[in-house]
N, C-alpha and C. Protein backbone atom coordinates (compact mmCIF):
# COMPACT_ATOMS: atom_id res chain seq x y z
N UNK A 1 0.84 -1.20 0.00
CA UNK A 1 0.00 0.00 0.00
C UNK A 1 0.88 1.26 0.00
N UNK A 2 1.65 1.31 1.05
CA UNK A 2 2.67 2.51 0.86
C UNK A 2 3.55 2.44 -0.26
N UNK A 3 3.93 1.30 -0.77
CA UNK A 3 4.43 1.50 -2.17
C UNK A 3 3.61 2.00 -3.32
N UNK A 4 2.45 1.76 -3.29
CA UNK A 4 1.58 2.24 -4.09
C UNK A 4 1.50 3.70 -4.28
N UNK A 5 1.74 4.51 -3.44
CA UNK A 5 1.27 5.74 -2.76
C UNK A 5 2.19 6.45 -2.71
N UNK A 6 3.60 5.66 -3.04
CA UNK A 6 4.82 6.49 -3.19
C UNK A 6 4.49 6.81 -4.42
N UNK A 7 4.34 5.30 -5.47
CA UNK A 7 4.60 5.56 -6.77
C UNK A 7 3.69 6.52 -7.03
N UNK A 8 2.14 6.60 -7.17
CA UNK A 8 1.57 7.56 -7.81
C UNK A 8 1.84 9.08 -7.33
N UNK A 9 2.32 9.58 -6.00
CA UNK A 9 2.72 10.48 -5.58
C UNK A 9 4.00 11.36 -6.80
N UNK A 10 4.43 10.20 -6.74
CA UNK A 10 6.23 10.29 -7.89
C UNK A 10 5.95 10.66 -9.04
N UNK A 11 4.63 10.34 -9.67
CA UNK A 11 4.27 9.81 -10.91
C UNK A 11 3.23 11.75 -10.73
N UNK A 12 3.11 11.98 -10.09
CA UNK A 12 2.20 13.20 -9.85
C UNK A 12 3.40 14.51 -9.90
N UNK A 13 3.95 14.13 -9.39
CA UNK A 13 5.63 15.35 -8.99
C UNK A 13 6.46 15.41 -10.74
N UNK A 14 6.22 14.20 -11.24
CA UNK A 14 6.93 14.07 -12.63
C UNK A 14 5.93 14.49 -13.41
N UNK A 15 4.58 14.05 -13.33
CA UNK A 15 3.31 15.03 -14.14
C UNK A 15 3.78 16.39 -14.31
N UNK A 16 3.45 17.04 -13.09
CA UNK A 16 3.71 18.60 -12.76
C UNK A 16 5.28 19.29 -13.39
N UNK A 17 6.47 18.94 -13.03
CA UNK A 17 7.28 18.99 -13.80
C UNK A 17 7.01 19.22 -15.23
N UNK A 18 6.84 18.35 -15.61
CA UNK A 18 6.76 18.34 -17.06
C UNK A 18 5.71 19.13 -17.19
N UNK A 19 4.37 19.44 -17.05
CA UNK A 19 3.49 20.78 -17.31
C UNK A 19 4.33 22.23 -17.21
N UNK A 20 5.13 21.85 -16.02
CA UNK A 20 5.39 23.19 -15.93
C UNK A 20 6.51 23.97 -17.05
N UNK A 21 7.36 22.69 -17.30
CA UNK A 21 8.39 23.31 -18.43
C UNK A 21 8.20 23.13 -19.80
N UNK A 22 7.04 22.74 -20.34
CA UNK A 22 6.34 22.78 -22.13
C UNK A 22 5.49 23.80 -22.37
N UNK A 23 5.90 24.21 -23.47
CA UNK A 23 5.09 25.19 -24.33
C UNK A 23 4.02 24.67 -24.86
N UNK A 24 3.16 25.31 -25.46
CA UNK A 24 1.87 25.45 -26.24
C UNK A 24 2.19 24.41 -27.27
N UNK A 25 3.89 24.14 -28.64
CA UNK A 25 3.70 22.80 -28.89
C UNK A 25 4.44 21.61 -28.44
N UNK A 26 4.44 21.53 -27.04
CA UNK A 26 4.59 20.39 -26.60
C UNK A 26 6.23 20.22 -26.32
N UNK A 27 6.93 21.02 -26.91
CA UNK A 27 8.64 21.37 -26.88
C UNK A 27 8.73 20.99 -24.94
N UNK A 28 9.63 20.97 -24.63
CA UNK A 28 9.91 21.10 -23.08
C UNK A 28 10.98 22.10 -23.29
N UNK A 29 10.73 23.20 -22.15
CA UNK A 29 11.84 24.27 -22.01
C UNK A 29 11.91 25.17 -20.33
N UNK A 30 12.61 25.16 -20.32
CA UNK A 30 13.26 25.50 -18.51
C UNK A 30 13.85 26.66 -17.89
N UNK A 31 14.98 27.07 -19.01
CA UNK A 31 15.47 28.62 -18.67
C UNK A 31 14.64 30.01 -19.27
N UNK A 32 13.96 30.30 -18.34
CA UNK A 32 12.86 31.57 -18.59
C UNK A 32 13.53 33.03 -18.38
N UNK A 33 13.73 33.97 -19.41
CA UNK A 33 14.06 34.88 -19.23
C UNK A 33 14.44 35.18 -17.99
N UNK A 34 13.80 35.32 -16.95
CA UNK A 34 13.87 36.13 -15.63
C UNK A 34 13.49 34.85 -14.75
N UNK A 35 14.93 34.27 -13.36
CA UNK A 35 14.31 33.10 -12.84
C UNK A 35 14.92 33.51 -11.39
N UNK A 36 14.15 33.01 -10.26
CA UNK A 36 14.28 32.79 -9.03
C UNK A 36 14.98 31.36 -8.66
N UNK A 37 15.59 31.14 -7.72
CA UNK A 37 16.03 30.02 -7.12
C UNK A 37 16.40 30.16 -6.09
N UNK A 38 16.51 28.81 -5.27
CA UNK A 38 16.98 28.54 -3.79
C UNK A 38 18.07 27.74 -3.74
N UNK A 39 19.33 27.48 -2.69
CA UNK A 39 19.85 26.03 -3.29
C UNK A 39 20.10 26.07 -1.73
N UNK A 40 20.79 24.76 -1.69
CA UNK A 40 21.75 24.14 -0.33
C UNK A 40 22.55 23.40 -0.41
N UNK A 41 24.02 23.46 0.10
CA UNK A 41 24.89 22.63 -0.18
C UNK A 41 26.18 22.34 1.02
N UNK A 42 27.01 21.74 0.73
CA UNK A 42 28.10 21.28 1.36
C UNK A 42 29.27 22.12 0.98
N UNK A 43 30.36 22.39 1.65
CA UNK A 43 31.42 23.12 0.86
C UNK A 43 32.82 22.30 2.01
N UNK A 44 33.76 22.54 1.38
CA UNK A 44 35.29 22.22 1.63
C UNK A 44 36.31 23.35 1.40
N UNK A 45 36.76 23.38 2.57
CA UNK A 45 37.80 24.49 2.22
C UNK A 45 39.06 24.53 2.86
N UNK A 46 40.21 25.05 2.34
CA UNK A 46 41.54 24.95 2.65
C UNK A 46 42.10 26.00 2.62
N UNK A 47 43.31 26.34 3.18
CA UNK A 47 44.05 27.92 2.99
C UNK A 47 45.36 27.30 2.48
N UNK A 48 45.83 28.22 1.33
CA UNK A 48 47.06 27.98 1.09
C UNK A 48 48.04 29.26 1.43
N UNK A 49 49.14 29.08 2.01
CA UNK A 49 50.27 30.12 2.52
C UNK A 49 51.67 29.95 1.39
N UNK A 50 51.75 30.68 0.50
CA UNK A 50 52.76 31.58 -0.15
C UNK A 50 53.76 31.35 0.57
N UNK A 51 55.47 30.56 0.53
CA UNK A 51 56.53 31.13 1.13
C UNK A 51 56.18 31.21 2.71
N UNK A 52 55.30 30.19 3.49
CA UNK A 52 55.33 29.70 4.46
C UNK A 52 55.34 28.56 4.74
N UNK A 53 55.72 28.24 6.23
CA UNK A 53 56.12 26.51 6.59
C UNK A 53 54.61 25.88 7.04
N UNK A 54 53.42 26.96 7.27
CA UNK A 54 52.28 26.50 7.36
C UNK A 54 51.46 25.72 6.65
N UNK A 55 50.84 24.60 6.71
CA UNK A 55 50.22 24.02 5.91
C UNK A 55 48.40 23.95 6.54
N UNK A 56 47.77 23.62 5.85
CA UNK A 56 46.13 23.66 5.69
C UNK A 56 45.28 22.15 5.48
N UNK A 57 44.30 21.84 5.78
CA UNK A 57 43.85 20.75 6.13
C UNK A 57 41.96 21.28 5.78
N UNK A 58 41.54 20.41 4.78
CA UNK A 58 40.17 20.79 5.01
C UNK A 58 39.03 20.40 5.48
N UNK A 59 38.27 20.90 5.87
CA UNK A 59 36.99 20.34 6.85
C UNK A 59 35.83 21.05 6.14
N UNK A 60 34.99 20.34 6.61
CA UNK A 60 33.32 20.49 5.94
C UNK A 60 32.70 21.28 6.51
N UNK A 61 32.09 22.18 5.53
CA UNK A 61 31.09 23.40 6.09
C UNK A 61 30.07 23.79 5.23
N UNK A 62 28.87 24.20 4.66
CA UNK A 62 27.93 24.75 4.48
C UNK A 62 27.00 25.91 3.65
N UNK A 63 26.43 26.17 2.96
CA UNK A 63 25.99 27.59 2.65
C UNK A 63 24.65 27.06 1.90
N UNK A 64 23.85 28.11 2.31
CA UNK A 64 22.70 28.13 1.36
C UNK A 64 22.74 29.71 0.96
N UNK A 65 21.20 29.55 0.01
CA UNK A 65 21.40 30.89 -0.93
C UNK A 65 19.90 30.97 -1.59
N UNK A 66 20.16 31.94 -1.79
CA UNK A 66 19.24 33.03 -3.02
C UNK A 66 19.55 33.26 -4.30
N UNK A 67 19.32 32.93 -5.71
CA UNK A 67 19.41 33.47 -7.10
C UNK A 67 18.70 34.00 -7.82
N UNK A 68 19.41 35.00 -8.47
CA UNK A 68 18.68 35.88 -9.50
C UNK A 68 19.13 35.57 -10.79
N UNK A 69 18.46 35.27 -11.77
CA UNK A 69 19.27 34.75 -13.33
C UNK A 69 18.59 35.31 -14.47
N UNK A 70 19.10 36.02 -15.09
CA UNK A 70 18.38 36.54 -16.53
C UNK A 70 19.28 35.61 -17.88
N UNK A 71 18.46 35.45 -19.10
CA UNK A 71 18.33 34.02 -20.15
C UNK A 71 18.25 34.80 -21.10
N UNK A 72 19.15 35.10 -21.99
CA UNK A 72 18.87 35.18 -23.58
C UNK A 72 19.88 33.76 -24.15
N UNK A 73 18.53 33.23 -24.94
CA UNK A 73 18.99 31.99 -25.52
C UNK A 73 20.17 30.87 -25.07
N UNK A 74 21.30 30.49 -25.64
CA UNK A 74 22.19 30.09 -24.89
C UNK A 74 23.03 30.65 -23.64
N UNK A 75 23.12 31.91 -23.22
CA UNK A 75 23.62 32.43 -22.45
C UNK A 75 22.38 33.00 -21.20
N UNK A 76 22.94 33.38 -19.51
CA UNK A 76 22.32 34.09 -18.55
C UNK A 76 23.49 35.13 -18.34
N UNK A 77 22.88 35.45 -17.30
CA UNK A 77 23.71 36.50 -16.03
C UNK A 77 23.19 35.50 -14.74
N UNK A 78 24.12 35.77 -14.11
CA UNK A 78 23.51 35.02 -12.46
C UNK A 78 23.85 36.70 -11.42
N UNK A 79 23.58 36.17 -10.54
CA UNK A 79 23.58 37.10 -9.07
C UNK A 79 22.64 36.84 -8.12
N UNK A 80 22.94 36.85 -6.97
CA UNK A 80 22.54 36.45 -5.50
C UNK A 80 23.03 36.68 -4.52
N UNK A 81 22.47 36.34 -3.24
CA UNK A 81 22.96 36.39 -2.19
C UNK A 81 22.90 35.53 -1.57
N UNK A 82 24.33 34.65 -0.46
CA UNK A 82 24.36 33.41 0.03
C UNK A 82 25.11 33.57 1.61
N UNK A 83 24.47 32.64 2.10
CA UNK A 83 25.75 32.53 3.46
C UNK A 83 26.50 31.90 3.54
N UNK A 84 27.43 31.07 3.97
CA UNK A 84 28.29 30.43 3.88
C UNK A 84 29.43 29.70 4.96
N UNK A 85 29.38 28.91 5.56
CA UNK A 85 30.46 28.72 6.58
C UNK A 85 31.63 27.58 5.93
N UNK A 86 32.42 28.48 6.08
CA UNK A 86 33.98 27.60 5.85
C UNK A 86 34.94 27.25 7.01
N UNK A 87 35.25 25.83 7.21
CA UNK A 87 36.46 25.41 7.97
C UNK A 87 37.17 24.76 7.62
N UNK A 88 38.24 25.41 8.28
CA UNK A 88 40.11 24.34 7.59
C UNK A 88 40.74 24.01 9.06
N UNK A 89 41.66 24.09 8.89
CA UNK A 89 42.90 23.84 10.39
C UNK A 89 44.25 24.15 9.72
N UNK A 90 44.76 24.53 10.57
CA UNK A 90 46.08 24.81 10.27
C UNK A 90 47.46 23.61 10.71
N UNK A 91 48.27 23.87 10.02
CA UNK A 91 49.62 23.02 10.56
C UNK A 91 50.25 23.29 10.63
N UNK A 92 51.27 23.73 11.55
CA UNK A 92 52.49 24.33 12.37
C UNK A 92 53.61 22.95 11.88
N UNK A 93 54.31 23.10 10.73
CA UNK A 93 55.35 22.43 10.07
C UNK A 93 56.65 22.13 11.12
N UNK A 94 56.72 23.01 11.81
CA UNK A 94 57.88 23.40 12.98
C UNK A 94 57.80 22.78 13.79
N UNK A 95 56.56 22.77 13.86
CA UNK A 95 56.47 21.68 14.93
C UNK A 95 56.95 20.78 15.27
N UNK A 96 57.20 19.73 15.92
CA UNK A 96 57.63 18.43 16.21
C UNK A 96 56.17 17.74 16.66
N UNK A 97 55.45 17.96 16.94
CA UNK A 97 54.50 18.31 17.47
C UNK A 97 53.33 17.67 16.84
N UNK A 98 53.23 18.54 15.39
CA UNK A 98 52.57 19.20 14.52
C UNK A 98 51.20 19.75 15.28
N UNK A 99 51.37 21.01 15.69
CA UNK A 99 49.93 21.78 16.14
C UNK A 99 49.15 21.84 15.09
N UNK A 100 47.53 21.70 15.22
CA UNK A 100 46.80 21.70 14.76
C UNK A 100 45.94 23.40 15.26
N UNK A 101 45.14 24.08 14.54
CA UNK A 101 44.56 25.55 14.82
C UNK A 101 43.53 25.04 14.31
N UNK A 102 42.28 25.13 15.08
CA UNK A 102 40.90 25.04 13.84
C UNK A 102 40.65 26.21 13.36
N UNK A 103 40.18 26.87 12.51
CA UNK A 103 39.73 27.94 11.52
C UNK A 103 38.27 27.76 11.08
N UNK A 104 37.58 28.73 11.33
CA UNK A 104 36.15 28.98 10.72
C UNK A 104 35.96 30.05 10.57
N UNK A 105 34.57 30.31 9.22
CA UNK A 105 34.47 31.45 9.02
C UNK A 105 33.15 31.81 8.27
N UNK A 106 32.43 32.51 8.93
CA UNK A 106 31.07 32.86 8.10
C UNK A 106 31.06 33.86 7.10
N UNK A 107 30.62 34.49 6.33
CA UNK A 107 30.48 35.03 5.06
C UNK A 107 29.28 35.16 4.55
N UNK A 108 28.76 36.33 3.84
CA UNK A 108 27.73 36.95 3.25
C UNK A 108 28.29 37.06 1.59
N UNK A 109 27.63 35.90 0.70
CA UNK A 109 28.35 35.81 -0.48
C UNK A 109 27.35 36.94 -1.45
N UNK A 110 28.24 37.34 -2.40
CA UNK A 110 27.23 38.36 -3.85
C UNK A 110 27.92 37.76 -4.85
N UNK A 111 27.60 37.32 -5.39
CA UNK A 111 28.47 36.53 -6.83
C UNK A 111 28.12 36.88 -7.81
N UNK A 112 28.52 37.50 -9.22
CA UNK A 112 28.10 37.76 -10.92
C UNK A 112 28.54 36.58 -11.71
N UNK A 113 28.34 35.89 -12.25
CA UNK A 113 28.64 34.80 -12.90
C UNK A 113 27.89 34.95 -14.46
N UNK A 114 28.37 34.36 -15.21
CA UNK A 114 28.09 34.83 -16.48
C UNK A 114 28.03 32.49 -17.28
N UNK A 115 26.82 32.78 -17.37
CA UNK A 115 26.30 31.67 -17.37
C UNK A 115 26.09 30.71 -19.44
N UNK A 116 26.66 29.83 -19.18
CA UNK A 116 26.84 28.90 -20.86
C UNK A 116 25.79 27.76 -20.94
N UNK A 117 24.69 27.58 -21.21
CA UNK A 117 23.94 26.93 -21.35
C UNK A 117 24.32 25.65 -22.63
N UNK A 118 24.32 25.10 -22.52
CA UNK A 118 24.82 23.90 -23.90
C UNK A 118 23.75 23.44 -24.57
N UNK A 119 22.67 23.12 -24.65
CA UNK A 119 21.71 23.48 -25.10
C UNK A 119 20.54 24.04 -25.29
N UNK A 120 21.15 25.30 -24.84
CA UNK A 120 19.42 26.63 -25.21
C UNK A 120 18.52 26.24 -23.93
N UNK A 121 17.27 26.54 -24.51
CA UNK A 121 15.91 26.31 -23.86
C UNK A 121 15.51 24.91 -23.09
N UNK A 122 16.31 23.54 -23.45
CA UNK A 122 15.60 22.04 -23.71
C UNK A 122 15.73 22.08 -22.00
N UNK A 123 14.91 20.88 -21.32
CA UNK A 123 14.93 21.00 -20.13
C UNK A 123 15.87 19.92 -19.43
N UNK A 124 16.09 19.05 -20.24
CA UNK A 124 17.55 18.46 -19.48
C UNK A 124 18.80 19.11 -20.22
N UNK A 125 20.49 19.67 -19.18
CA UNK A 125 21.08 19.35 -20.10
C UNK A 125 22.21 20.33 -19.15
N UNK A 126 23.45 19.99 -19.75
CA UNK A 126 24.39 21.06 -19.05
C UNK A 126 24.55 22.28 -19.02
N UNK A 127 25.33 22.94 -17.80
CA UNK A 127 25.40 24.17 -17.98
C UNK A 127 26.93 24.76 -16.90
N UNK A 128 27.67 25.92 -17.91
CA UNK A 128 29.07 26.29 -16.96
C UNK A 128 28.95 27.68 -17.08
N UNK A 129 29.78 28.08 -15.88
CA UNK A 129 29.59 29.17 -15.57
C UNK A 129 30.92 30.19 -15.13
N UNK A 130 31.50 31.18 -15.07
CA UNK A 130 32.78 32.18 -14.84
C UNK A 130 32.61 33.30 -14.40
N UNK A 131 32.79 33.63 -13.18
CA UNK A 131 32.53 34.49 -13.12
C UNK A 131 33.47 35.45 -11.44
N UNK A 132 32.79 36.25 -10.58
CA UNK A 132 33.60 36.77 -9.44
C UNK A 132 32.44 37.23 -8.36
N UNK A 133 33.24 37.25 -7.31
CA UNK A 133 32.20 37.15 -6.14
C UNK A 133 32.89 37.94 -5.01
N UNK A 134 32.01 39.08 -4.06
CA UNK A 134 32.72 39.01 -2.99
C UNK A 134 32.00 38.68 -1.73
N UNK A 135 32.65 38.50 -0.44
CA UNK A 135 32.68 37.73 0.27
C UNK A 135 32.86 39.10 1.75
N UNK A 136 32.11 39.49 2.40
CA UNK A 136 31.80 39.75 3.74
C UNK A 136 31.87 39.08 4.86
N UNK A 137 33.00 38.97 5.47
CA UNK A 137 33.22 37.85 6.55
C UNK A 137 32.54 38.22 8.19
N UNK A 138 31.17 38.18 8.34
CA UNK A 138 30.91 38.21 9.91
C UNK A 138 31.49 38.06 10.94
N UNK A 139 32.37 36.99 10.98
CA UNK A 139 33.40 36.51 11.73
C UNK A 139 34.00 35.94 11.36
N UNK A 140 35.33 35.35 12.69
CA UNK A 140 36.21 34.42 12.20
C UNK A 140 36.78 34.06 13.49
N UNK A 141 37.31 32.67 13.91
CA UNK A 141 38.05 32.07 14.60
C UNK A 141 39.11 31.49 14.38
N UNK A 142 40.22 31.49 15.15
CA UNK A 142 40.92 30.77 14.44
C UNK A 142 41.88 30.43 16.53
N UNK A 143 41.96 29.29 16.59
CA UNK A 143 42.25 29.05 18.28
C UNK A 143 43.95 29.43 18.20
N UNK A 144 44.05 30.32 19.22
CA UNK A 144 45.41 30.01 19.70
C UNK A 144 46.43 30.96 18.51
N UNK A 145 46.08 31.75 17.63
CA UNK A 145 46.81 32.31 16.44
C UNK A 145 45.64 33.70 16.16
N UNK A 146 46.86 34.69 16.71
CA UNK A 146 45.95 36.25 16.69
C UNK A 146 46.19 36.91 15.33
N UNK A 147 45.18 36.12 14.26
CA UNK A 147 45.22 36.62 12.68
C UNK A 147 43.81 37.40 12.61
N UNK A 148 44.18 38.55 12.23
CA UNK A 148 42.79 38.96 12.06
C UNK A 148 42.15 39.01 10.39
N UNK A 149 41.27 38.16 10.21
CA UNK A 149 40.66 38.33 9.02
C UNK A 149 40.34 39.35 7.89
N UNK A 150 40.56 39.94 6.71
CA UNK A 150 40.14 41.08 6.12
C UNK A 150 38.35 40.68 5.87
N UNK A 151 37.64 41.72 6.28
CA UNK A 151 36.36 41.55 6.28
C UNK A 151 36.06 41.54 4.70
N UNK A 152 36.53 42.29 3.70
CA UNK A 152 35.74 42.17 2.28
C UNK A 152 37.23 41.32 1.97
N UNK A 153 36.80 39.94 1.05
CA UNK A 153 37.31 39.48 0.33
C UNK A 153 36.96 38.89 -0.95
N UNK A 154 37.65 38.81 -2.23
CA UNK A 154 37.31 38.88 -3.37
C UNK A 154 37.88 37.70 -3.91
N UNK A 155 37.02 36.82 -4.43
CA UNK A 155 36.92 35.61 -5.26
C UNK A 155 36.59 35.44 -6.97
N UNK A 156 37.55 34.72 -7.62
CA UNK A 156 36.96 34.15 -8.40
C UNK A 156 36.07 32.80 -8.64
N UNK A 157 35.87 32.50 -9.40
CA UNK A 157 34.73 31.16 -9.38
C UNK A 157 34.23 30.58 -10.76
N UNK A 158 34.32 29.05 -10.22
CA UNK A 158 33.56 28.66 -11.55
C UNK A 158 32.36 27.10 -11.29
N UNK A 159 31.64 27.35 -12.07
CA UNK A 159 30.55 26.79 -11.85
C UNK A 159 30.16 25.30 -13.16
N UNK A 160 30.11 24.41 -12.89
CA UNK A 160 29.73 23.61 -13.71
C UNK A 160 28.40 22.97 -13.08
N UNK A 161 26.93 22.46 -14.02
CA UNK A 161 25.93 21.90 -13.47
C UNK A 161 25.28 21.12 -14.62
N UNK A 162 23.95 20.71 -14.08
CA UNK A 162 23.48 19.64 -14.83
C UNK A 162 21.80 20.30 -13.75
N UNK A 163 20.87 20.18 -15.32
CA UNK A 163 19.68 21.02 -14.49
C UNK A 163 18.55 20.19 -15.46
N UNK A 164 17.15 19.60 -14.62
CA UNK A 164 16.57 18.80 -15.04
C UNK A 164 15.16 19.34 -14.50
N UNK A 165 14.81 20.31 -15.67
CA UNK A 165 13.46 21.40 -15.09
C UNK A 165 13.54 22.03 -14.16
N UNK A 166 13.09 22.33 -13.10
CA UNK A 166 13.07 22.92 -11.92
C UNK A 166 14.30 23.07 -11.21
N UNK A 167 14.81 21.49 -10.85
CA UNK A 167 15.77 21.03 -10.47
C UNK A 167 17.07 21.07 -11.18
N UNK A 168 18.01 21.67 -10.42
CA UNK A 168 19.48 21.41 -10.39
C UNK A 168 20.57 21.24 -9.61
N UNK A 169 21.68 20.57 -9.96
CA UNK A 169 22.46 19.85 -9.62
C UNK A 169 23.81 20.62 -9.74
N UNK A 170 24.81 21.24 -8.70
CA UNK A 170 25.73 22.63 -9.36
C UNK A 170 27.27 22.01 -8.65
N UNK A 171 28.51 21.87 -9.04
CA UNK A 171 29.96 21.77 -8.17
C UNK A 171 30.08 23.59 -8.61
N UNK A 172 30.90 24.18 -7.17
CA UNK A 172 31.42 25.22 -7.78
C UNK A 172 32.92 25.34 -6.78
N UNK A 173 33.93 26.14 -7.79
CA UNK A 173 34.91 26.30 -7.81
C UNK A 173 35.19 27.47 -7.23
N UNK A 174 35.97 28.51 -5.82
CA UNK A 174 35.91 29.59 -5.88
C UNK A 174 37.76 29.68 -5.35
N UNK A 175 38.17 30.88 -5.86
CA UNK A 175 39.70 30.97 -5.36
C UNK A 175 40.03 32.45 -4.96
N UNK A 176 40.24 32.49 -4.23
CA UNK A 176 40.63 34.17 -3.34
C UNK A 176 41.84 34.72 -4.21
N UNK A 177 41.61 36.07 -4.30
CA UNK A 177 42.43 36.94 -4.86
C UNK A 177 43.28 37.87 -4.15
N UNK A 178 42.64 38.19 -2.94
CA UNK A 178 43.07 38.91 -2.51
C UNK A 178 43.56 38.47 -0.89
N UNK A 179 43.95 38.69 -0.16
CA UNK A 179 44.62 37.84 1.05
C UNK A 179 43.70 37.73 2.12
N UNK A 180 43.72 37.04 2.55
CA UNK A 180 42.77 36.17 3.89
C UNK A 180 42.83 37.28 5.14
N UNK A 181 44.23 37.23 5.26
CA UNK A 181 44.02 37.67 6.65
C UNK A 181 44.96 39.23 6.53
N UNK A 182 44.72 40.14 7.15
CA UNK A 182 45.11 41.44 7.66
C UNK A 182 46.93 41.19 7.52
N UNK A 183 47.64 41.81 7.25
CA UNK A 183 48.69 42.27 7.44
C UNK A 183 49.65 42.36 8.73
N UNK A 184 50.27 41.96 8.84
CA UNK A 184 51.40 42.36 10.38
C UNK A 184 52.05 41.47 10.58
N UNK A 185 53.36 41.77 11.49
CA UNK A 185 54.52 40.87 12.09
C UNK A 185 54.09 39.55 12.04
N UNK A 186 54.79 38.96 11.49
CA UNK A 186 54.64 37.46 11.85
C UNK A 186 53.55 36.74 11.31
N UNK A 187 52.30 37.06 9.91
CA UNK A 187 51.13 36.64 9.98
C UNK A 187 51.32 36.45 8.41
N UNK A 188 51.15 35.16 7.66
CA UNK A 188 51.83 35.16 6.67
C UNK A 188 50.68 35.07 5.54
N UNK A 189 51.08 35.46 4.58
CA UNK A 189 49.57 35.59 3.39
C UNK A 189 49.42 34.37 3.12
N UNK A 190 47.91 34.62 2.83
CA UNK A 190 47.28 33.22 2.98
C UNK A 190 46.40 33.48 1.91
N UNK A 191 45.52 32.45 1.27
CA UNK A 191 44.24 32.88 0.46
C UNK A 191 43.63 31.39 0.68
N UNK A 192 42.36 31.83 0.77
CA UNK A 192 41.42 30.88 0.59
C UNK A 192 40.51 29.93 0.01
N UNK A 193 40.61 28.92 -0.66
CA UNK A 193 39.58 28.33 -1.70
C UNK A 193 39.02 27.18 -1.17
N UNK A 194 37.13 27.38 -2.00
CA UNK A 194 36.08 26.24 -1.25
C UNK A 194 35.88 25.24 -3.03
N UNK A 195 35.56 24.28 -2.11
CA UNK A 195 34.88 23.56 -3.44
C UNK A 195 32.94 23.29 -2.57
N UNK A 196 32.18 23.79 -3.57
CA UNK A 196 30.77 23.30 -2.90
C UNK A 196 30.35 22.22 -3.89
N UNK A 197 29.29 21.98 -3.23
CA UNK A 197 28.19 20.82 -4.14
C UNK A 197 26.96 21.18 -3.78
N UNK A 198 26.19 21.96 -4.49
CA UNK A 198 24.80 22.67 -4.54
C UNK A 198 23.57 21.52 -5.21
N UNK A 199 22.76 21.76 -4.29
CA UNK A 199 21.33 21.15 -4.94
C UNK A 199 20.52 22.80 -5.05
N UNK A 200 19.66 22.87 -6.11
CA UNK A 200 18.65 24.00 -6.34
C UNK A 200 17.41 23.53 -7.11
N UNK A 201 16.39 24.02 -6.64
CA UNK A 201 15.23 24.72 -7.43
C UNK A 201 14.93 26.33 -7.40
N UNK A 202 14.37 25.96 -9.21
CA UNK A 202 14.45 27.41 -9.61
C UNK A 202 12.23 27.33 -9.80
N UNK A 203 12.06 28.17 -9.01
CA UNK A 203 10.57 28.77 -9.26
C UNK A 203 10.10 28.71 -10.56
């Protein structure tokens, strides 16, 4: 009985889908001029240090979000707003030891991305993306190591996905440009890069 009730439920969700992304003749199509979306995902992140004995370690953290996307034919624009938590750890090379530092860090993302559709309008099918983002850091921790974070930091990024009507499926790529942490004695440049894995629906 509950199998029953899954299937026609499934079979009702795949109905609707498909109403929602066909035209008048029957074509199926998905990227609408002007689109809303939500997503949620997982992210990984690491710091790399330039001409230091420090090394980086990554740990799992988080972000959801808001999108805005405008569609002429094969090509969009993207933009949104996301939150984001990133953690790494640090490694004290000198150590004998090897100290470990945990590192976290929240963030208020705005990203422009400039969006490649591979085939147009159809409602299954790939899609990549290039673009830059910056990054508002709320806070930051980092145990035992007095680095103070630069609050605006600036990313590049790239986006590859796979989008099946409503639904999509996104990895994205982002790499810091500009340095992690504040300047001073002893505090060595650093930059930051996440890898996420986004699930979304777009309205």
């Amino acid at each position: 009985m509950k199998k029953s009730f899954f299937s026609i439920a499934l079979m009702m969700a795949c109905s609707f889908v498909a109403a929602q992304t066909s035209n008048q003749k029957g074509d199926y199509r998905f990227f609408q001029p002007f689109e809303l979306s939500v997503n949620l995902g997982e992210t990984s992140s690491a710091i790399s240090y330039p001409n230091s004995h420090i090394s980086s370690g990554n740990n799992i953290g988080w972000t959801a979000g808001l999108s805005a996307q405008f569609n002429k034919e094969f090509f969009g624009l993207r933009t949104g707003v996301s939150y984001e938590l990133s953690r790494s750890f640090f490694i004290n090379e000198k150590d004998p030891l090897g100290s470990a530092f945990p590192y976290r860090q929240s963030t208020i993302n705005v990203p422009l991305t400039f969006m490649y559709h591979t085939n147009g309008y159809k409602a299954f099918g790939l899609y990549v993306g290039v673009g830059a983002n910056m990054r508002y850091s709320l806070d930051s921790s980092l145990d035992n190591l007095d680095y103070k974070t630069n609050n605006l930091q600036w990313y590049a990024h790239g986006v590859f996905g796979f989008r099946f009507a409503h639904l999509y499926i996104e990895d994205e790529f982002c790499s810091q440009f500009n340095t992690l942490f504040k300047s001073g004695p002893d505090i060595p440049k650093a930059n930051l890069s996440t890898v996420s894995f986004k699930i979304g629906w777009v309205f």
